[in-house]
C-alpha atoms as a PDB file:
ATOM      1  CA  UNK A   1     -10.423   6.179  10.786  1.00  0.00           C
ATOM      2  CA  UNK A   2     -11.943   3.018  10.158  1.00  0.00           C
ATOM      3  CA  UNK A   3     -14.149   1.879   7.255  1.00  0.00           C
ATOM      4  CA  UNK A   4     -16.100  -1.218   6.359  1.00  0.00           C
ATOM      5  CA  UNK A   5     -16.673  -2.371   2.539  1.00  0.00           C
ATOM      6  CA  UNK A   6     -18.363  -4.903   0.987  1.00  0.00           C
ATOM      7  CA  UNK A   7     -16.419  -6.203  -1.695  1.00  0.00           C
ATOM      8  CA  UNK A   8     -13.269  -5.815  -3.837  1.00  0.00           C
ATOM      9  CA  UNK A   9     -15.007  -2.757  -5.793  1.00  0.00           C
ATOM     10  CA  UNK A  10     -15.835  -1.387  -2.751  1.00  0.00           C
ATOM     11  CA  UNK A  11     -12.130  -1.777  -1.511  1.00  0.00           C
ATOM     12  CA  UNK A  12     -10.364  -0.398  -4.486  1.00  0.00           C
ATOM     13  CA  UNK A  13     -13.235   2.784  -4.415  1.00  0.00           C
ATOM     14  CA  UNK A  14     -11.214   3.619  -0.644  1.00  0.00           C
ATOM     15  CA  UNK A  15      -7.919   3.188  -1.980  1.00  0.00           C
ATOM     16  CA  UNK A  16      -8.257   5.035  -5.141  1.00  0.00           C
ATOM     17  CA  UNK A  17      -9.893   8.188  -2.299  1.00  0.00           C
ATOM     18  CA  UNK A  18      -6.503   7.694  -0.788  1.00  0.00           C
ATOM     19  CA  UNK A  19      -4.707   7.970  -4.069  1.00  0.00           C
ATOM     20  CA  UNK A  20      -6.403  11.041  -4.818  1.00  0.00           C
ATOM     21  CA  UNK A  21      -4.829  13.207  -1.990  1.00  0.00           C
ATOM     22  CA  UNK A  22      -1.710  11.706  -1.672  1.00  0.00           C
ATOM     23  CA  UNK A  23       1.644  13.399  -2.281  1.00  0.00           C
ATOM     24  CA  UNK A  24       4.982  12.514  -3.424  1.00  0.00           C
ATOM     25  CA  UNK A  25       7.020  10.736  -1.182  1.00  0.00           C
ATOM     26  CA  UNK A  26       3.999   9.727   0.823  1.00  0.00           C
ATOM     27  CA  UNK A  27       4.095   6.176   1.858  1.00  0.00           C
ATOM     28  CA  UNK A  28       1.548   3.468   2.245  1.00  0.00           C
ATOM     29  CA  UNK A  29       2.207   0.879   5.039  1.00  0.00           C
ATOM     30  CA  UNK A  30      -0.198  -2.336   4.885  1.00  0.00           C
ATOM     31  CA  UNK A  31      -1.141  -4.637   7.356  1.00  0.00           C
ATOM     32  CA  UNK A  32      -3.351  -7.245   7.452  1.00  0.00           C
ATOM     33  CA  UNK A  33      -4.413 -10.778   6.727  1.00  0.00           C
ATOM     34  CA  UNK A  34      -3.452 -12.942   3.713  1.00  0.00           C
ATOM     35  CA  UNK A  35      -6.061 -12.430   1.014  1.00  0.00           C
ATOM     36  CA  UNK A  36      -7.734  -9.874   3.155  1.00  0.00           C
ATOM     37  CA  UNK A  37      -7.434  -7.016  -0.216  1.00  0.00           C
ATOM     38  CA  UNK A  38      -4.116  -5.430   0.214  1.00  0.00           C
ATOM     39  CA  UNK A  39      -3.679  -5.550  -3.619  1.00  0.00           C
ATOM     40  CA  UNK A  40      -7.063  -4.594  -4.298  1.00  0.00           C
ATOM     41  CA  UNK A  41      -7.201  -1.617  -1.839  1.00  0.00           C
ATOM     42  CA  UNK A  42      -3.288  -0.967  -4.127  1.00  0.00           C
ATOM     43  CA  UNK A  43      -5.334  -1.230  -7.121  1.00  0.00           C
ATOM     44  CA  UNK A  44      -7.283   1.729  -6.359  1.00  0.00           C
ATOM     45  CA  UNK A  45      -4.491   3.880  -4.975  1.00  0.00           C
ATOM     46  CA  UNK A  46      -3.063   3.409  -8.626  1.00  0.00           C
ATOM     47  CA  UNK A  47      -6.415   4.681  -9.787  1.00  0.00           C
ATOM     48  CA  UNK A  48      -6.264   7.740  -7.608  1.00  0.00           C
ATOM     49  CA  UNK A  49      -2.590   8.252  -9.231  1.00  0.00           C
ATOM     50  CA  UNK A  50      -3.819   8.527 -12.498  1.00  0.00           C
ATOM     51  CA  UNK A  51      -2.309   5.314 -13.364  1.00  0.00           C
ATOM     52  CA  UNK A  52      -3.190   3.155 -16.399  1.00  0.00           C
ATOM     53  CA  UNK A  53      -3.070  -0.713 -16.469  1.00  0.00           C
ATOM     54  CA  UNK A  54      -2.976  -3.133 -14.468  1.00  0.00           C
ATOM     55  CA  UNK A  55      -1.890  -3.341 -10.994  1.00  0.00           C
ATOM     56  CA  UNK A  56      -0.611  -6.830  -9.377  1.00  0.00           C
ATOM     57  CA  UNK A  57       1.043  -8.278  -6.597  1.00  0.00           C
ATOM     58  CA  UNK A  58       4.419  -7.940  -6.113  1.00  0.00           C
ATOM     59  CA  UNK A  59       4.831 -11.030  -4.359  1.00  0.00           C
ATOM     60  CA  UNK A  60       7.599 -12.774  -6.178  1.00  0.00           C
ATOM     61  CA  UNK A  61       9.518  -9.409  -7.411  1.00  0.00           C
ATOM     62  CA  UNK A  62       9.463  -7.467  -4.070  1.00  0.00           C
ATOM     63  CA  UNK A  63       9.154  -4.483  -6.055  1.00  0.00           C
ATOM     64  CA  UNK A  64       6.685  -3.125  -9.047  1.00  0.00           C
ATOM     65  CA  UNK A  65       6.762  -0.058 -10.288  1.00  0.00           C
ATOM     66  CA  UNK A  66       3.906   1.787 -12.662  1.00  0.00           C
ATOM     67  CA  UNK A  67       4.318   5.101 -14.046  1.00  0.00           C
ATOM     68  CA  UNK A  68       1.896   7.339 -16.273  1.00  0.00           C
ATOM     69  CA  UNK A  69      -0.614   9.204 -13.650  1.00  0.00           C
ATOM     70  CA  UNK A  70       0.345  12.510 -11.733  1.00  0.00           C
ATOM     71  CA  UNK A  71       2.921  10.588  -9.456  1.00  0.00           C
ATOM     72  CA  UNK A  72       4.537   6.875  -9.625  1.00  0.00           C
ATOM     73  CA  UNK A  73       3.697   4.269  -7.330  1.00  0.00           C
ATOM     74  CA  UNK A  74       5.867   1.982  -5.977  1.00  0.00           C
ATOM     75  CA  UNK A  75       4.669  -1.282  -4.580  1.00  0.00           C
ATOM     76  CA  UNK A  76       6.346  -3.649  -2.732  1.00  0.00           C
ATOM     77  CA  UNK A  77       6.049  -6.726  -0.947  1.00  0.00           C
ATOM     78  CA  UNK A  78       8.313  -7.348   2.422  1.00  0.00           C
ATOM     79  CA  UNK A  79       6.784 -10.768   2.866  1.00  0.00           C
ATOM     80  CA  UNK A  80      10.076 -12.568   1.618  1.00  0.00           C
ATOM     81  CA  UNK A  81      12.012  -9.673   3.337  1.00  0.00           C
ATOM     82  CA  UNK A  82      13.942 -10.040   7.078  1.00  0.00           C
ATOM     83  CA  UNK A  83      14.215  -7.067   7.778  1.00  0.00           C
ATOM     84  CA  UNK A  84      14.758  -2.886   7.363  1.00  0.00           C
ATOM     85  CA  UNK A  85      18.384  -4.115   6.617  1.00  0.00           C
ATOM     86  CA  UNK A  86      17.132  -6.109   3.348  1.00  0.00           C
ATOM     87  CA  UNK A  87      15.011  -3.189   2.546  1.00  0.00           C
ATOM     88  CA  UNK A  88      17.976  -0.919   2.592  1.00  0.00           C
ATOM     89  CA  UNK A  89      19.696  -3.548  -0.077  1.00  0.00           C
ATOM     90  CA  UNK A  90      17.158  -3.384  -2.437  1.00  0.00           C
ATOM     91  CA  UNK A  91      17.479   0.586  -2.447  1.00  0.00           C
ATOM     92  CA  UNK A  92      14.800   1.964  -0.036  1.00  0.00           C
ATOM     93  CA  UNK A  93      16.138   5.437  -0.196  1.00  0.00           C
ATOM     94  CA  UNK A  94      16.365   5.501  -3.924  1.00  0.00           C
ATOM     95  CA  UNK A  95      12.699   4.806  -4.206  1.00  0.00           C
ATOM     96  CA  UNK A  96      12.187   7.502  -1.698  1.00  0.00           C
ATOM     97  CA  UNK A  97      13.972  10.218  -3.799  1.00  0.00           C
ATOM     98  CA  UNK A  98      11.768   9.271  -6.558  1.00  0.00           C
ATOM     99  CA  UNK A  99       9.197  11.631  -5.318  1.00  0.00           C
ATOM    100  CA  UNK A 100       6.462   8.515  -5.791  1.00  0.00           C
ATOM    101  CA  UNK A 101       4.485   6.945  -3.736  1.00  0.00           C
ATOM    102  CA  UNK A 102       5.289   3.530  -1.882  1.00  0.00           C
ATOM    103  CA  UNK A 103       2.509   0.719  -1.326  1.00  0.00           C
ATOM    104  CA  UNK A 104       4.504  -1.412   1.102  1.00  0.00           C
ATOM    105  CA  UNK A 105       2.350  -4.475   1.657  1.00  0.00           C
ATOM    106  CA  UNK A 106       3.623  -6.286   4.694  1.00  0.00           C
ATOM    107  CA  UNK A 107       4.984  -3.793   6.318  1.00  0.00           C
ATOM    108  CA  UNK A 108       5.477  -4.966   9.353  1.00  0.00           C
ATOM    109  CA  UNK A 109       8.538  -6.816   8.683  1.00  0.00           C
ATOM    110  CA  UNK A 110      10.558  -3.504   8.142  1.00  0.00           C
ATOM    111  CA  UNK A 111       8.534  -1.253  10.517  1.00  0.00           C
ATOM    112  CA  UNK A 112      11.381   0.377  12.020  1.00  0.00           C
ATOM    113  CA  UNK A 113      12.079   2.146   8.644  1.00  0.00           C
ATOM    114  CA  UNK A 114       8.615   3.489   7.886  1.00  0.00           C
ATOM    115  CA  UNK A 115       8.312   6.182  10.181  1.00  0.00           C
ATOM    116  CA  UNK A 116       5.739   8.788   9.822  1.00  0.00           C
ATOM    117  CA  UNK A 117       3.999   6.426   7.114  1.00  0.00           C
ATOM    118  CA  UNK A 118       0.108   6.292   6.507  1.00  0.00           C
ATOM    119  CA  UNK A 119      -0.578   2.872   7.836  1.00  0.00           C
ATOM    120  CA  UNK A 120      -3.271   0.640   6.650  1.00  0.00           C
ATOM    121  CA  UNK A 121      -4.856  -2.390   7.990  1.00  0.00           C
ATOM    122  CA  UNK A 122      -7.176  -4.685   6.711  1.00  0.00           C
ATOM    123  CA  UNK A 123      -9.379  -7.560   8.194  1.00  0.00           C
ATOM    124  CA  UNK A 124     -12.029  -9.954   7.144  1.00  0.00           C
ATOM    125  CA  UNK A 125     -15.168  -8.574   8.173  1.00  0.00           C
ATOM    126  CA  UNK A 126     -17.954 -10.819   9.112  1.00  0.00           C
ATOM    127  CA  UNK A 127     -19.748 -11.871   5.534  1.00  0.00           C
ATOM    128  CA  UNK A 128     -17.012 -13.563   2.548  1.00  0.00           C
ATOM    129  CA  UNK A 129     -16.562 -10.094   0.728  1.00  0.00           C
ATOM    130  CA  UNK A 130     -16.554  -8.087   3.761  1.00  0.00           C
ATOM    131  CA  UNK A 131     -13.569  -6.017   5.334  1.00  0.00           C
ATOM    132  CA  UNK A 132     -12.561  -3.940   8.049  1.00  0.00           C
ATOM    133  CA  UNK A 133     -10.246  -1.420   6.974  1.00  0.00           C
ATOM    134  CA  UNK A 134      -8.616   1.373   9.806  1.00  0.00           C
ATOM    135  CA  UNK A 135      -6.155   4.221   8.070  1.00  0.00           C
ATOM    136  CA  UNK A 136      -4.219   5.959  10.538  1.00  0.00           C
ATOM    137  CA  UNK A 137      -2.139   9.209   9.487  1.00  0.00           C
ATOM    138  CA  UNK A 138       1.823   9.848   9.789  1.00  0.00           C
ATOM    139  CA  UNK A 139       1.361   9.206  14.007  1.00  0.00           C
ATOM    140  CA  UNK A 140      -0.495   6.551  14.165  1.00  0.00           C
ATOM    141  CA  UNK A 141      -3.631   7.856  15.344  1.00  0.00           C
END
């Protein structure tokens, strides 16, 4: 499905939609440009959860975890990752268990282990603020 919003508010308002029907162990695999709203679109996810507080990048921690709504969330960031291999290091499956959900921003670095993931990308649009956002469901499609 693809969507189109104009602005950050806009962006977290989809995510935190997402958040809403999501169940434990579900995870969410981002794609997409640098600055395009990946932590934003996280953000509202968190929302969704139930989740109080504030919700950052977890750019130089690979992992940040926030606790307090109906289900944790797990975010990470594979950007400094090389591969499925690292992932596994840093306890993948553990997170897994947790019965959270997983935000995995750059996710294509460690694609091979996010199988049957809901995948998000997101793309500059044509104005500043705007962005092109396609969620596809467990398959792919």
């Amino acid at each position: 499905m693809e969507y189109r919003t104009a602005g950050e508010g806009e962006t977290e308002a989809l995510g935190e939609r997402l958040g809403k029907t999501l169940s434990p162990g579900a995870v969410v695999a981002f794609t997409g440009d640098l600055g395009a709203g990946k932590t934003a679109f996280t953000r509202g996810l968190a929302r969704g959860l139930g989740i109080p507080g504030r919700v950052t990048s977890p750019t130089f921690t690979i992992v940040n975890e926030y606790e307090g709504g109906r289900l944790p969330l797990f975010h990470f960031d594979m950007y400094r990752l090389g591969g499925s291999d690292e992932l596994f290091d840093i306890g993948w499956e553990d997170y897994l268990r947790r019965g959270g959900v997983c935000a995995v921003e750059w996710s294509e670095t460690v694609s091979d282990a996010l199988e049957g993931c809901i995948r998000v990308d997101i793309r500059r649009g044509e104005g500043e603020n705007d962005r092109i956002i396609t969620i596809c469901e467990g398959d792919g499609t």
